[in-house]
PDB file of N, CA and C in Angstrom:
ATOM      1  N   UNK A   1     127.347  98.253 115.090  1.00  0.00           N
ATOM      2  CA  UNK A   1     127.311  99.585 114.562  1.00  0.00           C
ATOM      3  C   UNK A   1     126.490  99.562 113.270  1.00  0.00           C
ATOM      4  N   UNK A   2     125.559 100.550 113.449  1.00  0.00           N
ATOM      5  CA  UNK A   2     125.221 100.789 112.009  1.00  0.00           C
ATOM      6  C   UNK A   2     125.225 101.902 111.108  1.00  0.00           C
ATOM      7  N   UNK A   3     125.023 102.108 109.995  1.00  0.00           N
ATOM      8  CA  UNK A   3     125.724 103.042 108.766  1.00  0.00           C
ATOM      9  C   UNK A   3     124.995 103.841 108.903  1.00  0.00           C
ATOM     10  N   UNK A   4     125.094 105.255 109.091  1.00  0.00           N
ATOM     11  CA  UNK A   4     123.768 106.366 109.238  1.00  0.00           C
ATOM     12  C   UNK A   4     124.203 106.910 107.664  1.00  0.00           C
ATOM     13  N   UNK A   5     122.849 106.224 106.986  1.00  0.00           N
ATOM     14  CA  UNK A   5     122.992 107.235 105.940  1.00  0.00           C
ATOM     15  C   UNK A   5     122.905 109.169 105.440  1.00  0.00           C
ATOM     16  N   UNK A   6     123.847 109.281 104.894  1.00  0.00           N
ATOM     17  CA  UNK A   6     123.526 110.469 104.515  1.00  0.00           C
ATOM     18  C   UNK A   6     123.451 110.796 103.016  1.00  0.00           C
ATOM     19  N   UNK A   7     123.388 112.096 102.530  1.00  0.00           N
ATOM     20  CA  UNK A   7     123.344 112.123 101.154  1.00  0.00           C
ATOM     21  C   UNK A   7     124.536 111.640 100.434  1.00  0.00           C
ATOM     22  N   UNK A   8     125.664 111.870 101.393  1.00  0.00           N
ATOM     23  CA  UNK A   8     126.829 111.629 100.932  1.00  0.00           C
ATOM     24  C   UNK A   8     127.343 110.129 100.598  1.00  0.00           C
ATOM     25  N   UNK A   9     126.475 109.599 101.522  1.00  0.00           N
ATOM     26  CA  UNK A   9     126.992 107.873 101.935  1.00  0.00           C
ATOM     27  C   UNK A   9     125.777 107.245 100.992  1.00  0.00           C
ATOM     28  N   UNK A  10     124.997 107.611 100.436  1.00  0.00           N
ATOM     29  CA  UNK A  10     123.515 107.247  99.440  1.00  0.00           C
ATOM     30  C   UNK A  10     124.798 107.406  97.977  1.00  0.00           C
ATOM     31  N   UNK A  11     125.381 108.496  98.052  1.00  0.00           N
ATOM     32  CA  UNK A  11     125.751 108.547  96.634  1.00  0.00           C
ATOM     33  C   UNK A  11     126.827 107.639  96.363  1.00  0.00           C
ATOM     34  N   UNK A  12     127.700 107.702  97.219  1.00  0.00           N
ATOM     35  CA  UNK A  12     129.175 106.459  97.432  1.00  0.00           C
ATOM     36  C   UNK A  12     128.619 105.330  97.022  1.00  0.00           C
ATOM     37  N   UNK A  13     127.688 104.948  98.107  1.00  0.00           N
ATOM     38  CA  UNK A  13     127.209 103.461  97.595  1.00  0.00           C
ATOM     39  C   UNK A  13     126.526 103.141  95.855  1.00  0.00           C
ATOM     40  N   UNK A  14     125.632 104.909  95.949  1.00  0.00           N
ATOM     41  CA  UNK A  14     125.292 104.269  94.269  1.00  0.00           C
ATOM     42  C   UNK A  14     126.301 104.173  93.443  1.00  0.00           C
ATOM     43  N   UNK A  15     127.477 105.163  93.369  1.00  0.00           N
ATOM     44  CA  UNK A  15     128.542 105.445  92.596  1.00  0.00           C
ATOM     45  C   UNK A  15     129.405 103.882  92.989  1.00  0.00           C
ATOM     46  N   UNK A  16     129.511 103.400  93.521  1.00  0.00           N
ATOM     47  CA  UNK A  16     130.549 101.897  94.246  1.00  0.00           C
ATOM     48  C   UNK A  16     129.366 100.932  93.430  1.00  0.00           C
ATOM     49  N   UNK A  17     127.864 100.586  93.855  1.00  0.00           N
ATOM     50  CA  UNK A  17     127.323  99.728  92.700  1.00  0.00           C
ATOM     51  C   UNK A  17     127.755 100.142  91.512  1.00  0.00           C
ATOM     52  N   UNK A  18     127.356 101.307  91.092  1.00  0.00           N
ATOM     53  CA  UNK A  18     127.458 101.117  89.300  1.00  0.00           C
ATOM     54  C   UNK A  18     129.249 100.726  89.166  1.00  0.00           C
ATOM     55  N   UNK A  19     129.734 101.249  89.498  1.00  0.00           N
ATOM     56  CA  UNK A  19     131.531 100.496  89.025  1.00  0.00           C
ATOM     57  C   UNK A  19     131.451  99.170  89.371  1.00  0.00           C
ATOM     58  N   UNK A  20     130.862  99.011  90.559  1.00  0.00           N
ATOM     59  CA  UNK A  20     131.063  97.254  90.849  1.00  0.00           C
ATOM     60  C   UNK A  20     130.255  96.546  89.750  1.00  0.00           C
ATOM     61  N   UNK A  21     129.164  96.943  89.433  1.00  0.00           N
ATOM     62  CA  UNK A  21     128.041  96.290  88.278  1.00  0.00           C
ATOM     63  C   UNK A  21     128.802  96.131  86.937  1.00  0.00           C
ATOM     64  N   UNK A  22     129.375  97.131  86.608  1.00  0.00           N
ATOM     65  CA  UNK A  22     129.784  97.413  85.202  1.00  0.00           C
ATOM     66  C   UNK A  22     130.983  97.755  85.292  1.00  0.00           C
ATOM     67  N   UNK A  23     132.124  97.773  86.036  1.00  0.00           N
ATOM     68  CA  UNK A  23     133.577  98.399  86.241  1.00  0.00           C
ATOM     69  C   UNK A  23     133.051  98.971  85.310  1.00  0.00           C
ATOM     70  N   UNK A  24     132.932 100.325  84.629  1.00  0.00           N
ATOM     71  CA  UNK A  24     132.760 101.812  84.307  1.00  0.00           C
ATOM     72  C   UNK A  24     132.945 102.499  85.452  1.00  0.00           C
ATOM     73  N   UNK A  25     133.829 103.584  85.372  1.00  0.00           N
ATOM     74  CA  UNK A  25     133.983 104.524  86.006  1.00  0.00           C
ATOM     75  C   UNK A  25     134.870 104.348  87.155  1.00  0.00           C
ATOM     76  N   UNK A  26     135.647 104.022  86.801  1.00  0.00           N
ATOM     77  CA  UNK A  26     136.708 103.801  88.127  1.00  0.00           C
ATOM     78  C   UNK A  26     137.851 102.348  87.109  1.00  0.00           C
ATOM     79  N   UNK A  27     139.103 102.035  87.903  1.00  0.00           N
ATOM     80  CA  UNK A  27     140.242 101.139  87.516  1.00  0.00           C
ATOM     81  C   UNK A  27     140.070  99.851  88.350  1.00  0.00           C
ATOM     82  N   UNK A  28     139.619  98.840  87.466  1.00  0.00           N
ATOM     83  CA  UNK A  28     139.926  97.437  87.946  1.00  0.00           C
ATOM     84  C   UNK A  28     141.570  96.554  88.142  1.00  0.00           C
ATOM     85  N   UNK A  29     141.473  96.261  89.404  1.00  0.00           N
ATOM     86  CA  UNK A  29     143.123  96.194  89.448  1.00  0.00           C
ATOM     87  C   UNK A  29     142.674  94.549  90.539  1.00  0.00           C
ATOM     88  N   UNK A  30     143.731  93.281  89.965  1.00  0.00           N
ATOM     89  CA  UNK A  30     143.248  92.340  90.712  1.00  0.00           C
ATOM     90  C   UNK A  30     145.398  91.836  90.952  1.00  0.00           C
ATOM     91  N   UNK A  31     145.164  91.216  92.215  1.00  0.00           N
ATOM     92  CA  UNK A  31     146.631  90.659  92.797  1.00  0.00           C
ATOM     93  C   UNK A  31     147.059  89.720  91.876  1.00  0.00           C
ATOM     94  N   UNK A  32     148.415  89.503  92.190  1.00  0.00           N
ATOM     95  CA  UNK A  32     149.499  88.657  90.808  1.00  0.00           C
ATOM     96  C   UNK A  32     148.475  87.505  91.202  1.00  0.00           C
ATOM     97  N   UNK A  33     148.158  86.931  92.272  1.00  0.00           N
ATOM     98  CA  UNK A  33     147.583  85.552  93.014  1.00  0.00           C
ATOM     99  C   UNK A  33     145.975  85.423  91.896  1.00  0.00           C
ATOM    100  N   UNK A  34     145.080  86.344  91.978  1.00  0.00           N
ATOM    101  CA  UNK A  34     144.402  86.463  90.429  1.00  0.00           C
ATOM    102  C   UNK A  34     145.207  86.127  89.530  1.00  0.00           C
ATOM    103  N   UNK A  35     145.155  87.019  89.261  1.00  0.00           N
ATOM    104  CA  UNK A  35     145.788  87.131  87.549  1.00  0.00           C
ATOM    105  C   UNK A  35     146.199  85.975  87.133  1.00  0.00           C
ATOM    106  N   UNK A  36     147.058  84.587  88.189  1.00  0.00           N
ATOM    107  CA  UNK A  36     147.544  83.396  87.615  1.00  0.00           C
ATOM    108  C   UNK A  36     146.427  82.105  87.424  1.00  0.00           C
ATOM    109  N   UNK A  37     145.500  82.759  88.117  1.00  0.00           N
ATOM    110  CA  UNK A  37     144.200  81.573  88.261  1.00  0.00           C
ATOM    111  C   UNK A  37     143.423  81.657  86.612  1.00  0.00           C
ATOM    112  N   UNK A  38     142.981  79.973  86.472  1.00  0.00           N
ATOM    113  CA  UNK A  38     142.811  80.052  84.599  1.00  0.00           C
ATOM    114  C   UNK A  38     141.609  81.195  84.377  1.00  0.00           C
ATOM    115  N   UNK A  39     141.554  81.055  83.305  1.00  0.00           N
ATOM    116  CA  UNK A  39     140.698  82.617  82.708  1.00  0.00           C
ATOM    117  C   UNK A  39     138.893  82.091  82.902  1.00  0.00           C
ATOM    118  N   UNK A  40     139.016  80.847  83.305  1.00  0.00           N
ATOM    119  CA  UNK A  40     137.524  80.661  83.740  1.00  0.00           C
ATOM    120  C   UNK A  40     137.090  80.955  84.875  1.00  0.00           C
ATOM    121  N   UNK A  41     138.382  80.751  85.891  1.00  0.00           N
ATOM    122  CA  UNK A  41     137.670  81.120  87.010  1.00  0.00           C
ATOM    123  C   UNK A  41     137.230  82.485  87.250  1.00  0.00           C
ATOM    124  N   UNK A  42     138.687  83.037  86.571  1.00  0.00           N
ATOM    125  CA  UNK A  42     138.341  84.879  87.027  1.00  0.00           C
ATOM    126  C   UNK A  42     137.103  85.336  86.731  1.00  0.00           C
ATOM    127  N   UNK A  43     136.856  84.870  85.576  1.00  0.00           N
ATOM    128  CA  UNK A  43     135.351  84.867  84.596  1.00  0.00           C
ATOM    129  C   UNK A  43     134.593  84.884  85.748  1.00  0.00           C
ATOM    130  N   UNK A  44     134.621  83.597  86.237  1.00  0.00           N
ATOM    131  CA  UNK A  44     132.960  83.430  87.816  1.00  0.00           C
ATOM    132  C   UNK A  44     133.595  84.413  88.925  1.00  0.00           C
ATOM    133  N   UNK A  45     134.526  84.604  88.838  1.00  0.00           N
ATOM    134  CA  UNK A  45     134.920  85.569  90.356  1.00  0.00           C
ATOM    135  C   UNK A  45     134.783  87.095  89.832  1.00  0.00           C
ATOM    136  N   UNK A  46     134.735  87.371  88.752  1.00  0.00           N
ATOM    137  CA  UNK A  46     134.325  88.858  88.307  1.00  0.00           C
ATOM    138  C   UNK A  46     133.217  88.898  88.477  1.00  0.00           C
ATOM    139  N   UNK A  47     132.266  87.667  87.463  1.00  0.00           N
ATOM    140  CA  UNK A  47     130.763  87.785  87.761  1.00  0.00           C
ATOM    141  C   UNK A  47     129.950  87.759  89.679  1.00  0.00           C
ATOM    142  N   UNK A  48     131.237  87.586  89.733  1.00  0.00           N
ATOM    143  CA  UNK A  48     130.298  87.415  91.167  1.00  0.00           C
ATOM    144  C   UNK A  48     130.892  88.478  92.219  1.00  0.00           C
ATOM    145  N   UNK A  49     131.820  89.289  91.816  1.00  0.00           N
ATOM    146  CA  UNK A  49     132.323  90.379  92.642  1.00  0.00           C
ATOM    147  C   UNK A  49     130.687  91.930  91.747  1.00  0.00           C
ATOM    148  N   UNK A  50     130.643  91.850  90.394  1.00  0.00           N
ATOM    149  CA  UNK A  50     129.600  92.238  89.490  1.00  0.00           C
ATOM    150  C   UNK A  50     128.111  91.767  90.425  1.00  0.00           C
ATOM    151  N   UNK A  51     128.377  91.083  90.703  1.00  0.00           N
ATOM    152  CA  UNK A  51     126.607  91.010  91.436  1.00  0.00           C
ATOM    153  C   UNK A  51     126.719  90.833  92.800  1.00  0.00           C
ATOM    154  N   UNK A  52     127.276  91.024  93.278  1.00  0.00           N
ATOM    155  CA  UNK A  52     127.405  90.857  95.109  1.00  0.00           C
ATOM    156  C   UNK A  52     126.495  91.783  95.582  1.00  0.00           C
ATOM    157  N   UNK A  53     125.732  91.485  96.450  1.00  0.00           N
ATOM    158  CA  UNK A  53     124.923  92.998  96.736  1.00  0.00           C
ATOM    159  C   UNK A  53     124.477  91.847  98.466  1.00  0.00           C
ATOM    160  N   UNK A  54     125.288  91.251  98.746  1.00  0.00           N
ATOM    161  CA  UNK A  54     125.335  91.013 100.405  1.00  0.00           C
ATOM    162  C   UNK A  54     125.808  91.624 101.831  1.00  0.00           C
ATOM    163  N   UNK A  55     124.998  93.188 101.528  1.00  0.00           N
ATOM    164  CA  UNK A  55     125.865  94.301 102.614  1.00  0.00           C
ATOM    165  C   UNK A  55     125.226  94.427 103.338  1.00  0.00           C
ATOM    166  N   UNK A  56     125.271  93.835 104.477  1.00  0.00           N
ATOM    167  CA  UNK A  56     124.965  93.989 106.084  1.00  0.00           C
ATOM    168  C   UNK A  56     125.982  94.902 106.917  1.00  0.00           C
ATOM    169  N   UNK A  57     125.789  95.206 107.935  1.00  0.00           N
ATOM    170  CA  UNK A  57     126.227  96.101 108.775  1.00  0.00           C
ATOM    171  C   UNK A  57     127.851  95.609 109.166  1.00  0.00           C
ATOM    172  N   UNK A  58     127.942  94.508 109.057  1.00  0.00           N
ATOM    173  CA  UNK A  58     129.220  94.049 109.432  1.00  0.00           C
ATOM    174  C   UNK A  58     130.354  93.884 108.429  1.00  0.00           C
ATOM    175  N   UNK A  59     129.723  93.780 107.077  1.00  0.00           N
ATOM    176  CA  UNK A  59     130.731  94.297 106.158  1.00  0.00           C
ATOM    177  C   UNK A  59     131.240  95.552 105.341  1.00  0.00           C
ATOM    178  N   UNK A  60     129.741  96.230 105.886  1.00  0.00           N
ATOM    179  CA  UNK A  60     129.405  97.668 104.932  1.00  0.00           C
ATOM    180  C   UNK A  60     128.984  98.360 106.556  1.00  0.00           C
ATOM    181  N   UNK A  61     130.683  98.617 107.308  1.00  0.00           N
ATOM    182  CA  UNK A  61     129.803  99.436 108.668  1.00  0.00           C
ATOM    183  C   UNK A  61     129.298 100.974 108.241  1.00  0.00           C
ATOM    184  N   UNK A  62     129.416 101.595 107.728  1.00  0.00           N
ATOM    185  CA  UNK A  62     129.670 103.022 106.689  1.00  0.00           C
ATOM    186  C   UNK A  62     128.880 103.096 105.342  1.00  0.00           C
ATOM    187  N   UNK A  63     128.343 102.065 104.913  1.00  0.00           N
ATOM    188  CA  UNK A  63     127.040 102.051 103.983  1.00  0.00           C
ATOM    189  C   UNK A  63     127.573 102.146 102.565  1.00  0.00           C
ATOM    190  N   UNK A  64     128.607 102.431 102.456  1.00  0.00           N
ATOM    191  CA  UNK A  64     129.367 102.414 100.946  1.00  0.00           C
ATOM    192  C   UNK A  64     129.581 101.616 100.366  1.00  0.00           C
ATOM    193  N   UNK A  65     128.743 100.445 100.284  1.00  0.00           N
ATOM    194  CA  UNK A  65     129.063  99.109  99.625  1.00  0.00           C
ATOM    195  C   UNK A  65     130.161  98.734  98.885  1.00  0.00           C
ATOM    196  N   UNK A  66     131.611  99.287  99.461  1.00  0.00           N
ATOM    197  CA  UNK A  66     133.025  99.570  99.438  1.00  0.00           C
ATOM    198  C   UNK A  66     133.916  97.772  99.349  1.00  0.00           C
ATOM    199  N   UNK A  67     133.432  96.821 100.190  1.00  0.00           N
ATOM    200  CA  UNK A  67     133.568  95.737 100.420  1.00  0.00           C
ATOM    201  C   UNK A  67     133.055  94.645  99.956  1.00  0.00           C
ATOM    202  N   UNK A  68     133.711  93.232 100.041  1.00  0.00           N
ATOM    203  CA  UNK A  68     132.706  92.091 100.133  1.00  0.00           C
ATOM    204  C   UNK A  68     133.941  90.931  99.908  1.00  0.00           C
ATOM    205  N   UNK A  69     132.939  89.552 100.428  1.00  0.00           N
ATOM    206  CA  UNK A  69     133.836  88.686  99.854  1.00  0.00           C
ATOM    207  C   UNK A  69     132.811  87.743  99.139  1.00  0.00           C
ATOM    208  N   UNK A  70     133.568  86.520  98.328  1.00  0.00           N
ATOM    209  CA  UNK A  70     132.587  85.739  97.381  1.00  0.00           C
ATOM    210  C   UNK A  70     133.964  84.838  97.534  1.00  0.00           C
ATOM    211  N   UNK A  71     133.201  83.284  97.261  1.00  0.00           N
ATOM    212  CA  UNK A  71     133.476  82.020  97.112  1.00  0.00           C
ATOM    213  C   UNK A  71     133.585  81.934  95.620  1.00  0.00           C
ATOM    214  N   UNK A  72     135.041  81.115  95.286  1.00  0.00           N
ATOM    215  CA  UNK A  72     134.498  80.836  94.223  1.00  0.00           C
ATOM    216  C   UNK A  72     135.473  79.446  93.899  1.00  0.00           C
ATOM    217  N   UNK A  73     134.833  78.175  93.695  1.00  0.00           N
ATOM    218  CA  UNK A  73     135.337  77.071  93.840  1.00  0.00           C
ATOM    219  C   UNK A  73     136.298  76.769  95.154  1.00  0.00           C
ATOM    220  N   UNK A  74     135.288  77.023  96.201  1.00  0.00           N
ATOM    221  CA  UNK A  74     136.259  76.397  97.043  1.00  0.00           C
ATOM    222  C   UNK A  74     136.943  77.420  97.672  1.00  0.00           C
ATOM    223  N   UNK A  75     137.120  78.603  97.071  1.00  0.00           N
ATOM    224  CA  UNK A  75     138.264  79.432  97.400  1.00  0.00           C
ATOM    225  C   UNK A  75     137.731  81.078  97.932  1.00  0.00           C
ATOM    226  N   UNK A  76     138.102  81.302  98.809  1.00  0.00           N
ATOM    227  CA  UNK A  76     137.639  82.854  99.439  1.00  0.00           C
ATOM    228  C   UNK A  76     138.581  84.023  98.760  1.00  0.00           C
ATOM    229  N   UNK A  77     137.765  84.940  98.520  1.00  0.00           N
ATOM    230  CA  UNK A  77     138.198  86.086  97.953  1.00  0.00           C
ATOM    231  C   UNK A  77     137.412  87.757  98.497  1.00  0.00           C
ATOM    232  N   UNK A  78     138.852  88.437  98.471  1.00  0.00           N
ATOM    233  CA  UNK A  78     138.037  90.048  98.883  1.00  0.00           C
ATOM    234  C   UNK A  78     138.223  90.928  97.724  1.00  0.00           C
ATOM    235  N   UNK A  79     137.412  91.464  97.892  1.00  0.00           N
ATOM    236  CA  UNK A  79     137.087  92.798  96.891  1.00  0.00           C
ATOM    237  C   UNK A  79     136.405  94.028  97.909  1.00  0.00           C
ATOM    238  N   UNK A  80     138.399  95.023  96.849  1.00  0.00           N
ATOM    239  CA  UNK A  80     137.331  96.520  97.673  1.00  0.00           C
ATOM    240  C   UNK A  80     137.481  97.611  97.263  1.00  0.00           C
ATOM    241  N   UNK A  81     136.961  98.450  97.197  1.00  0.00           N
ATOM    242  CA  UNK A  81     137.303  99.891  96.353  1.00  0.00           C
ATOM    243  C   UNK A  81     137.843 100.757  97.037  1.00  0.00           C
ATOM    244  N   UNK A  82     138.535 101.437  97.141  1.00  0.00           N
ATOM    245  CA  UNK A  82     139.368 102.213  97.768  1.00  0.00           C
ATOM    246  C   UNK A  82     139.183 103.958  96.356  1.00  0.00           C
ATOM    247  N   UNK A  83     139.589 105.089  97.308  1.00  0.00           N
ATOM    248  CA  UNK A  83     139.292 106.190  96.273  1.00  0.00           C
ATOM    249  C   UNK A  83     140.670 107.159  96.072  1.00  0.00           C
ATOM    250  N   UNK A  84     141.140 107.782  94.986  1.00  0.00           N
ATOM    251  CA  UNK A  84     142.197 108.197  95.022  1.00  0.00           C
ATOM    252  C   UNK A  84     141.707 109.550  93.993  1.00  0.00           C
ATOM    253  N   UNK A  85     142.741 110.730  94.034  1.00  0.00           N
ATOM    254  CA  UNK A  85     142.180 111.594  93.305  1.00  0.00           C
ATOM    255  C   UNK A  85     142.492 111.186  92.041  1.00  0.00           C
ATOM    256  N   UNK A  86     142.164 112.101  90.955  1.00  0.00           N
ATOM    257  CA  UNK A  86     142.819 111.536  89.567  1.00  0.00           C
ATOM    258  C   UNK A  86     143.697 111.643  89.561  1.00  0.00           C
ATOM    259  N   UNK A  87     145.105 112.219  89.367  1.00  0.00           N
ATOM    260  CA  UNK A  87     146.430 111.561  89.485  1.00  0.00           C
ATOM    261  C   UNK A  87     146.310 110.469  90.263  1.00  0.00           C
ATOM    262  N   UNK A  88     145.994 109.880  90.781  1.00  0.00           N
ATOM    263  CA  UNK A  88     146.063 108.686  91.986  1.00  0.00           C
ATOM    264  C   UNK A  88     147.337 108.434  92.434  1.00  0.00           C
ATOM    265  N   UNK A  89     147.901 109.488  93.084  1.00  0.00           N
ATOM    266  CA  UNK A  89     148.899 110.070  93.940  1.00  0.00           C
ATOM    267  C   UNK A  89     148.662 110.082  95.542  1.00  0.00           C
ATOM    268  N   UNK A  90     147.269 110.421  95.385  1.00  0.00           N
ATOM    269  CA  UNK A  90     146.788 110.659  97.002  1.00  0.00           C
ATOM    270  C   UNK A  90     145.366 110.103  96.801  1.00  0.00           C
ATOM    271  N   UNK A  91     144.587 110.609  98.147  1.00  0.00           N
ATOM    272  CA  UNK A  91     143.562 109.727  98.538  1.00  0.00           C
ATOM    273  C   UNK A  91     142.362 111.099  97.810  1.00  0.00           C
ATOM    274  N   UNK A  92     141.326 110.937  97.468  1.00  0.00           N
ATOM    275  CA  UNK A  92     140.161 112.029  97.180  1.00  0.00           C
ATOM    276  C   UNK A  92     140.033 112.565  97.981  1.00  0.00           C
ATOM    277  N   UNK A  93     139.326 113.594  98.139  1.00  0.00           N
ATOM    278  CA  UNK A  93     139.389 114.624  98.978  1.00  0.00           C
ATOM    279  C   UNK A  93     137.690 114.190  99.900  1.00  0.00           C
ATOM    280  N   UNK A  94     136.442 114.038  98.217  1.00  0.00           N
ATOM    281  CA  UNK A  94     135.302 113.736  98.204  1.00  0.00           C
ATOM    282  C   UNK A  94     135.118 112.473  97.822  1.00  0.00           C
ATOM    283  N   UNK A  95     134.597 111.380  98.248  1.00  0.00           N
ATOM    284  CA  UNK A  95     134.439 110.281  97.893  1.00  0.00           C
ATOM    285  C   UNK A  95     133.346 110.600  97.255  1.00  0.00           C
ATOM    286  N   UNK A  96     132.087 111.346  97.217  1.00  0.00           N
ATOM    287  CA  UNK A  96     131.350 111.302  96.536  1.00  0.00           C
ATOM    288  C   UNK A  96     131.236 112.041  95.105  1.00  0.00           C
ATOM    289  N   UNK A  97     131.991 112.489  94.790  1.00  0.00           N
ATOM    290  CA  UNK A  97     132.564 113.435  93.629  1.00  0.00           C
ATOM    291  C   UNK A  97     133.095 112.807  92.325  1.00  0.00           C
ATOM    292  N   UNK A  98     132.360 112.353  91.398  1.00  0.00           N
ATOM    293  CA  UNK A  98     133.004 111.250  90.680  1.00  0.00           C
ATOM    294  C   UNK A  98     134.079 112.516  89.756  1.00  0.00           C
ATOM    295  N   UNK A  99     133.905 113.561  89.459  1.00  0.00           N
ATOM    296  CA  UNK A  99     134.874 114.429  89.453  1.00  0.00           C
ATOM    297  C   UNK A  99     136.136 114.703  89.733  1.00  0.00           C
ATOM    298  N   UNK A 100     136.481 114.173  90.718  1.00  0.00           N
ATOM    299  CA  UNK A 100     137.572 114.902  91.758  1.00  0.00           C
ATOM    300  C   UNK A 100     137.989 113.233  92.088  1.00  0.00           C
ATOM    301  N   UNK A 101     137.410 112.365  92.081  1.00  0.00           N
ATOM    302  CA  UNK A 101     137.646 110.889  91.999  1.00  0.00           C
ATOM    303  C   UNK A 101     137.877 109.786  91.486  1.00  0.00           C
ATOM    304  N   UNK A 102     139.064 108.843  91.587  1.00  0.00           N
ATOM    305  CA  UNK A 102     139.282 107.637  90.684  1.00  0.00           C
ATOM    306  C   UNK A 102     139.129 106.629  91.840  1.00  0.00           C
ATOM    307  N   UNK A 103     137.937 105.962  91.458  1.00  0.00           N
ATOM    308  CA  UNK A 103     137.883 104.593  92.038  1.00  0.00           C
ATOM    309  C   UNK A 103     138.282 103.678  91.472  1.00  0.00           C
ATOM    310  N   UNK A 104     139.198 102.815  92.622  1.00  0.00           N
ATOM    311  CA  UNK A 104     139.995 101.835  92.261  1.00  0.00           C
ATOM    312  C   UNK A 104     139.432 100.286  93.017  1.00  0.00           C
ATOM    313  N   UNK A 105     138.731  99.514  92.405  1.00  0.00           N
ATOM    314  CA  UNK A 105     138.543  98.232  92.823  1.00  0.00           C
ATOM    315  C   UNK A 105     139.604  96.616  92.655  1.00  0.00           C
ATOM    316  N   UNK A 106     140.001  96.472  93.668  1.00  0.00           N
ATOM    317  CA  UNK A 106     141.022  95.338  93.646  1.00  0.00           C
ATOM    318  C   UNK A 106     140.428  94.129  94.434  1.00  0.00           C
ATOM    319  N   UNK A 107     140.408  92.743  93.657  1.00  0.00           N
ATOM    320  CA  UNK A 107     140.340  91.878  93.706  1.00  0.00           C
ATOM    321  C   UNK A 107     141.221  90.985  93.905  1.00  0.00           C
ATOM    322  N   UNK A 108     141.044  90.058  95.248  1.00  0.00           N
ATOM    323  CA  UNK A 108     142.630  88.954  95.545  1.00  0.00           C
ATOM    324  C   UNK A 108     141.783  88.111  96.409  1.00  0.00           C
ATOM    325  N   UNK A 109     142.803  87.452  96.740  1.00  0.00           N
ATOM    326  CA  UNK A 109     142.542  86.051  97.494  1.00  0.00           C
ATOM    327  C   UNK A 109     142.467  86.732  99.000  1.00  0.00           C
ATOM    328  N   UNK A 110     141.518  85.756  99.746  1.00  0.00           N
ATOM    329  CA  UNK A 110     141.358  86.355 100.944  1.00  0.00           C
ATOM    330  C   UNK A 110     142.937  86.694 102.303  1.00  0.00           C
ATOM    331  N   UNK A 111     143.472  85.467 101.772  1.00  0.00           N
ATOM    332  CA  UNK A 111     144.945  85.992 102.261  1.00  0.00           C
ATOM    333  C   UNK A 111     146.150  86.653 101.810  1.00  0.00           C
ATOM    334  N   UNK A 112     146.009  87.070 100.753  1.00  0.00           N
ATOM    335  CA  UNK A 112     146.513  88.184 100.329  1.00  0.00           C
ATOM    336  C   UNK A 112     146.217  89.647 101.122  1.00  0.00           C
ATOM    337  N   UNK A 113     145.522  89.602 101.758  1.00  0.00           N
ATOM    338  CA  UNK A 113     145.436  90.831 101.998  1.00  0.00           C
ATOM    339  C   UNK A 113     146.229  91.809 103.038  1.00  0.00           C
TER     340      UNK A 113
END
């Protein structure tokens, strides 16, 4: 399957890079299984959730560069953004609406999930 872009799915993905690049604009939230790993690693597993830009059709079927995973010593990890309105009570209505939207990116171990 592949991602038919639209205007809508062009903006998700730019709006999902810039938070993934710079967490600006949206809530970084990582599993207890993070959080206990030493403060160097998270360091290389942030930097490398921050520059991931490996979206092929099979991880990004929908073009929202929403997903990914990264190695980091040995160890597999997912990262993914998920969208909620601002109360983050419920889900957005518009994913593309940074308005009406709180993106939430969470980071964990690949079996955590």
């Amino acid at each position: 399957m592949q991602a038919i872009e639209t205007n809508a799915t062009i903006t998700i993905a730019a709006l999902n890079d810039r938070f993934r690049h710079t967490f600006w604009g949206g809530k970084v939230m990582m599993t207890s299984g993070v959080q206990a790993l030493p403060e160097e690693t998270r360091v290389k597993l942030f930097a490398a959730v921050q520059s991931f830009d490996n979206f092929k059709p099979r991880n990004d079927p929908y073009g929202e560069h929403d997903f990914g995973k990264v190695v980091i010593d040995g160890q597999t990890f997912f990262w993914k953004i998920d969208y909620y309105d601002l109360t983050m009570q419920y889900g957005s209505e518009n994913h593309a609406d940074p308005a009406i939207t709180t993106r939430v990116l969470t980071i964990m171990f690949a079996e955590e999930r």
